[in-house]
N, C-alpha and C. Protein backbone atom coordinates (compact mmCIF):
# COMPACT_ATOMS: atom_id res chain seq x y z
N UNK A 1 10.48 2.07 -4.51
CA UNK A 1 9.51 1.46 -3.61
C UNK A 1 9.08 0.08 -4.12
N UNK A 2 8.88 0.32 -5.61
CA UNK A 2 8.12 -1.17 -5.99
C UNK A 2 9.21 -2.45 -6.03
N UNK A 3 10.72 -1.81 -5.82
CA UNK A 3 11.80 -2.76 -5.66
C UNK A 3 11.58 -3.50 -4.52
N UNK A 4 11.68 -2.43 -3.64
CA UNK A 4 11.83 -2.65 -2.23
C UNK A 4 10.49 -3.77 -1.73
N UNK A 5 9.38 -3.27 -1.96
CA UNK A 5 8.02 -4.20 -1.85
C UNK A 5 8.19 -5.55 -2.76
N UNK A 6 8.95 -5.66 -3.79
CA UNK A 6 8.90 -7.16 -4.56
C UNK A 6 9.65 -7.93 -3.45
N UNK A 7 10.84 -7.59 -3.21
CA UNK A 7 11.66 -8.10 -2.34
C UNK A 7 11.14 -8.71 -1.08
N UNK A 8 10.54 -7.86 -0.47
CA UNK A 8 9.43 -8.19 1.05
C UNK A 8 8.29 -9.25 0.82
N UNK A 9 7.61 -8.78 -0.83
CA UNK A 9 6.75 -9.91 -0.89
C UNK A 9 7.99 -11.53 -1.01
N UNK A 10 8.50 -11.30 -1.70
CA UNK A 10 9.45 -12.77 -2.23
C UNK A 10 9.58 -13.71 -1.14
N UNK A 11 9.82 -12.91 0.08
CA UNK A 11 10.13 -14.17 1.26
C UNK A 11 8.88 -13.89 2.46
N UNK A 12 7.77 -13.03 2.04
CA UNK A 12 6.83 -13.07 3.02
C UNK A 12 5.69 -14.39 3.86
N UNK A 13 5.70 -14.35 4.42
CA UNK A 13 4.73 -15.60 4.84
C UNK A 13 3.88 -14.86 6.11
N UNK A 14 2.50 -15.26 6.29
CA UNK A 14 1.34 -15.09 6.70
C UNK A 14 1.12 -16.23 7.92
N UNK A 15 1.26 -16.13 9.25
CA UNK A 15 1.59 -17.17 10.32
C UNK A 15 0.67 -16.58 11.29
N UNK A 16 -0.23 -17.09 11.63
CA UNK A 16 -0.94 -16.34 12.66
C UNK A 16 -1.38 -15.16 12.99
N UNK A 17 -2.21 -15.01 11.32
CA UNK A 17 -2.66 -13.33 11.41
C UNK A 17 -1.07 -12.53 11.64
N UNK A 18 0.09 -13.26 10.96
CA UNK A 18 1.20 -11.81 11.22
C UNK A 18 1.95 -12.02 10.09
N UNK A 19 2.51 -11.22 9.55
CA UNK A 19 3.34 -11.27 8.18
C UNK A 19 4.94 -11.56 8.83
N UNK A 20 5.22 -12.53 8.61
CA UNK A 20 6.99 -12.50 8.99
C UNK A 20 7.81 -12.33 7.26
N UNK A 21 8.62 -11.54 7.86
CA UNK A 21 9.49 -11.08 6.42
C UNK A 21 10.98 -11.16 6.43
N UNK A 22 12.23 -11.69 5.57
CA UNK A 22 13.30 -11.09 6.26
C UNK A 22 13.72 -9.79 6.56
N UNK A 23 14.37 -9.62 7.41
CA UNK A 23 13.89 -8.24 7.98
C UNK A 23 15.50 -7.10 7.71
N UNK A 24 15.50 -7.09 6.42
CA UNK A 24 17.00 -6.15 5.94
C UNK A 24 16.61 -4.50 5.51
N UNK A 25 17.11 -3.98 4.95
CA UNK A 25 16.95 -2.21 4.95
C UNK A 25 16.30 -2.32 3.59
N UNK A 26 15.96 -3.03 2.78
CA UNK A 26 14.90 -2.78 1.52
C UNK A 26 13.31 -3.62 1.91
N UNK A 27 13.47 -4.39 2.55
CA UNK A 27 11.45 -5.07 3.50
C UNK A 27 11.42 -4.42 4.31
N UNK A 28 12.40 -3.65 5.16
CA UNK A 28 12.17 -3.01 6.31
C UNK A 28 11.03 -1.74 5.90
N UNK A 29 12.41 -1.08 5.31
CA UNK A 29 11.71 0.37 4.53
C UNK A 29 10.56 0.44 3.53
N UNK A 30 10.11 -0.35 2.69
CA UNK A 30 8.68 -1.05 2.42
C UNK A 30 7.61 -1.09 3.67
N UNK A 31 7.72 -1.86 4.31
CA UNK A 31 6.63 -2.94 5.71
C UNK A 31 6.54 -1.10 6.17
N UNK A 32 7.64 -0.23 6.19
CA UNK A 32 7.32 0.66 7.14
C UNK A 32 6.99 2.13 6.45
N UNK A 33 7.28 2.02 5.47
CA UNK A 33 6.37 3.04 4.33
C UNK A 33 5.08 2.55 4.19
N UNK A 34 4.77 1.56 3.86
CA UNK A 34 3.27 1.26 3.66
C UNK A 34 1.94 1.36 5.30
N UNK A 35 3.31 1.27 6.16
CA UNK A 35 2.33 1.37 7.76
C UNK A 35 1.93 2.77 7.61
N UNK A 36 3.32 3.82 7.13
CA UNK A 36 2.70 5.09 7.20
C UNK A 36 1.76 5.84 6.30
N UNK A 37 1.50 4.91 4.95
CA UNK A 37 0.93 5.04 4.17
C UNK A 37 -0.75 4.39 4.43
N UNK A 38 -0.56 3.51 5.10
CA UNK A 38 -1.80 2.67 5.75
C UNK A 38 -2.77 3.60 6.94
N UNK A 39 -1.95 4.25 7.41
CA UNK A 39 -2.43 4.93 8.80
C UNK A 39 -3.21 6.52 7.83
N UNK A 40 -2.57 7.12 6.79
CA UNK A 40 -3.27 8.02 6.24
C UNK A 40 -4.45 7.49 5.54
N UNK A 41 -4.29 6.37 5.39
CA UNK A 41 -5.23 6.61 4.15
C UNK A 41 -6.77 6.38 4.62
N UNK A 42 -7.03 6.04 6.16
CA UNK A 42 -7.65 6.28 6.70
C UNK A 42 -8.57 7.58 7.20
N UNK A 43 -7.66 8.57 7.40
CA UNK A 43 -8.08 9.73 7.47
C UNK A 43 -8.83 10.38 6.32
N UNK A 44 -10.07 11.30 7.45
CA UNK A 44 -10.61 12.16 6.92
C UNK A 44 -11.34 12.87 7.43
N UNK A 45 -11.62 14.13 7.15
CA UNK A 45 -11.84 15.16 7.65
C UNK A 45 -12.78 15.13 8.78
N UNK A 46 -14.09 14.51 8.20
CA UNK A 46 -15.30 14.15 8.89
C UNK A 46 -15.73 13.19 8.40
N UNK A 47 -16.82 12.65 9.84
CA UNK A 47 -17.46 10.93 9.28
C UNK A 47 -17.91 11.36 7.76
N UNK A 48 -18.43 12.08 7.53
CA UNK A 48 -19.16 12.50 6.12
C UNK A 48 -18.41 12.21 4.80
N UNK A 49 -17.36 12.63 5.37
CA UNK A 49 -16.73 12.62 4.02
C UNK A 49 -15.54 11.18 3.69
N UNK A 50 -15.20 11.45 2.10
CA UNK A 50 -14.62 10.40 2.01
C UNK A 50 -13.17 10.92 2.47
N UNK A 51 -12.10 10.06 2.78
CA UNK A 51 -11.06 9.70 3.20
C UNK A 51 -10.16 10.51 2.25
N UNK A 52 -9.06 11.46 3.20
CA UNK A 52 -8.45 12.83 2.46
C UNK A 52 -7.58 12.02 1.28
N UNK A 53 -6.92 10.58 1.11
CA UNK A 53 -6.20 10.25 0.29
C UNK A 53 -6.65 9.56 -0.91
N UNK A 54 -8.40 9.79 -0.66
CA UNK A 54 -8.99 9.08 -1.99
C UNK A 54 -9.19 8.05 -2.28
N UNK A 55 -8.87 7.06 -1.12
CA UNK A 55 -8.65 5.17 -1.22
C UNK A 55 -9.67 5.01 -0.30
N UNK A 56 -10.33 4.18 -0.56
CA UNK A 56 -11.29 3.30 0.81
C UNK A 56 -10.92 2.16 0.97
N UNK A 57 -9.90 1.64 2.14
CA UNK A 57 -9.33 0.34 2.10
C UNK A 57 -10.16 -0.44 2.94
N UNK A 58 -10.43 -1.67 2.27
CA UNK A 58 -11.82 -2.20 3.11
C UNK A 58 -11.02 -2.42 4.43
N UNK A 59 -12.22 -2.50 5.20
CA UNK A 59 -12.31 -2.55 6.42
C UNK A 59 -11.66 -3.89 7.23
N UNK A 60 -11.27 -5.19 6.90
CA UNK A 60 -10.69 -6.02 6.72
C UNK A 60 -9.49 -6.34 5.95
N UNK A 61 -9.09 -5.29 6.16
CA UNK A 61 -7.64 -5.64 4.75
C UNK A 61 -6.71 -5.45 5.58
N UNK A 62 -5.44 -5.68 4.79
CA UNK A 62 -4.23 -5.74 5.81
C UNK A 62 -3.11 -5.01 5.13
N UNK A 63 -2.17 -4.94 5.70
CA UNK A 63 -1.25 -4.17 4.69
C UNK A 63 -0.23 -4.72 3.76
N UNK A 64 -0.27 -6.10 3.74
CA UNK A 64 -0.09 -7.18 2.84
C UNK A 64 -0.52 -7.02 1.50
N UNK A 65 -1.98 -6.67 2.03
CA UNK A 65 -2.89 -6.05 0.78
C UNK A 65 -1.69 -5.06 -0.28
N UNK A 66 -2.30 -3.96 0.48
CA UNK A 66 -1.55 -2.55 0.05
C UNK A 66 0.04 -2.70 -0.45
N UNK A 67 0.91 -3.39 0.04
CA UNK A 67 1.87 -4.31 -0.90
C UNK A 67 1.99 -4.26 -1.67
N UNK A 68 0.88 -5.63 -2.29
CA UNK A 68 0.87 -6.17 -3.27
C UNK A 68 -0.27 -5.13 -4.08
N UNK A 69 -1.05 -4.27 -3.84
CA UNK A 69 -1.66 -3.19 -4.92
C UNK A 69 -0.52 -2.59 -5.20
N UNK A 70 0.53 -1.79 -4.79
CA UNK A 70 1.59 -0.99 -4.95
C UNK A 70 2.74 -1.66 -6.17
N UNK A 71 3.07 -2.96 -6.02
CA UNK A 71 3.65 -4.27 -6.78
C UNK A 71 2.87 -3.69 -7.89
N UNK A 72 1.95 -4.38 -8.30
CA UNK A 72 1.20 -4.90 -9.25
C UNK A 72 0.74 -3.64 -10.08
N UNK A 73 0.90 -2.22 -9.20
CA UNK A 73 0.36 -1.22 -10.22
C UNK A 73 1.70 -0.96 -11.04
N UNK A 74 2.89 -0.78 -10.25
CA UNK A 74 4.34 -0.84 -10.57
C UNK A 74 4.38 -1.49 -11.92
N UNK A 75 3.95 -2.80 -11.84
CA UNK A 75 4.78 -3.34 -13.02
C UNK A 75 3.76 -3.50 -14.16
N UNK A 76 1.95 -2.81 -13.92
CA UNK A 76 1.38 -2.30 -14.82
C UNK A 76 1.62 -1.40 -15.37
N UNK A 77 2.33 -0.27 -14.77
CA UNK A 77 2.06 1.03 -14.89
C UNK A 77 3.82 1.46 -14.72
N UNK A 78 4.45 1.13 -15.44
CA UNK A 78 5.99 1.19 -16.04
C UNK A 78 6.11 2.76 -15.87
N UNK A 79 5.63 3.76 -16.00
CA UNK A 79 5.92 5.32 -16.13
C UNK A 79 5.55 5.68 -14.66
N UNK A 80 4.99 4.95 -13.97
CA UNK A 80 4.42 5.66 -12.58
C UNK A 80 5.66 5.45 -11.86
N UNK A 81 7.21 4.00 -12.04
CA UNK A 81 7.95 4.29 -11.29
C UNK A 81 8.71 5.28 -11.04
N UNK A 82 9.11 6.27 -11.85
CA UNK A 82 9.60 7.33 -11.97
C UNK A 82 9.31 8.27 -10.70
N UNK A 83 8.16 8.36 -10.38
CA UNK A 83 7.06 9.27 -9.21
C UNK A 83 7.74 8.76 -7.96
N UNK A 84 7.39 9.76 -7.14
CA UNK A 84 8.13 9.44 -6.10
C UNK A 84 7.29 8.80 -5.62
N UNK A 85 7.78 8.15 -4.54
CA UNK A 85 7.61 6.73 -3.52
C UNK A 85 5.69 7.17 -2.97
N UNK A 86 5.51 8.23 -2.34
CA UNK A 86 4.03 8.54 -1.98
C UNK A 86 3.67 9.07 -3.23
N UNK A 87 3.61 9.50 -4.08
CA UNK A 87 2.75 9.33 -5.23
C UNK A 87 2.20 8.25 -5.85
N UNK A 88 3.48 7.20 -6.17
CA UNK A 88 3.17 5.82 -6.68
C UNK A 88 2.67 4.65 -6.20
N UNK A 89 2.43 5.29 -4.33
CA UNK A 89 1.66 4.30 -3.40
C UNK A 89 0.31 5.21 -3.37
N UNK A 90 -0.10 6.34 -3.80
CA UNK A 90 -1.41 6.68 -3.91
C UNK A 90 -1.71 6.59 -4.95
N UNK A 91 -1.13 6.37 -5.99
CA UNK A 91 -2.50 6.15 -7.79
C UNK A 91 -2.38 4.98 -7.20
N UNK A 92 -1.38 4.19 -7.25
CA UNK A 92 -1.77 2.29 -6.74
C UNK A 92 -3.36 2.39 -5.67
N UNK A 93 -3.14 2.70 -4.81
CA UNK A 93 -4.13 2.69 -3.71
C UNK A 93 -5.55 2.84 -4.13
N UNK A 94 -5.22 4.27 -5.19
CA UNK A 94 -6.73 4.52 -5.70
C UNK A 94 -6.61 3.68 -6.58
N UNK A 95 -6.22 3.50 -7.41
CA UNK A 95 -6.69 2.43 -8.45
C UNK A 95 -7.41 0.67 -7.87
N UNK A 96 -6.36 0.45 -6.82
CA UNK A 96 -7.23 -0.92 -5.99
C UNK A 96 -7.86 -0.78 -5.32
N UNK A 97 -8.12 0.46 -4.55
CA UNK A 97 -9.11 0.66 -3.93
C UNK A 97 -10.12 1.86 -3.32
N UNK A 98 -10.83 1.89 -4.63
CA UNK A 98 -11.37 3.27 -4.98
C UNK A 98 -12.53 3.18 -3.88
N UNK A 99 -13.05 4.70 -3.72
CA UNK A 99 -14.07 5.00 -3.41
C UNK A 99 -15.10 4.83 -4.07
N UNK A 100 -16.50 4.38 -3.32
CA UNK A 100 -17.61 4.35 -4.27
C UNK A 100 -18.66 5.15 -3.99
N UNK A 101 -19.29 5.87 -5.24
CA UNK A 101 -19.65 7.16 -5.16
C UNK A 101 -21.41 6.58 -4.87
N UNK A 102 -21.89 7.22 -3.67
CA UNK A 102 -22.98 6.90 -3.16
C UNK A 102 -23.97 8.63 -3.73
């Protein structure tokens, strides 16, 4: 995954509120793992509670964001590539963007 996401970031550009990327089978499969990864991490059970995947992605963020948290935990965190692809996009997630305990 964190291959696939370096690659997507390398030629990404930001044009009118839209990410254009080249669009081959390693940015593809990135841009479209992280949508499905983006759309959970929203969820949760009830307004009450926090969000079932443990991330609170601010409310303004984009999935550009989530990217580049996934990148950057990757090449902090050398033993997490091993983990499969949704594991290593949820410690990334929580780690950039934790919940805060009220």
């Amino acid at each position: 995954l964190v291959a696939q996401c370096k690659s997507l970031l390398r030629g990404a550009k930001v044009r009118g509120g839209q990410v254009e990327f080249r669009q081959d089978p390693e940015t593809v499969g990135c841009w479209a793992f992280m949508a499905a990864v983006q759309d959970l991490a929203g969820v949760a059970d009830s307004a009450k509670q926090p969000p079932l995947l443990g991330t609170c992605l601010p409310p303004d963020g984009n999935r550009l964001q989530l990217v580049r948290a996934v990148v950057a935990y990757g090449s902090a965190h050398p033993p997490a590539l091993r983990e499969k692809a949704g594991v290593l996009a949820l410690l990334a997630l929580r780690d950039a963007f934790p919940c805060r305990k009220e």
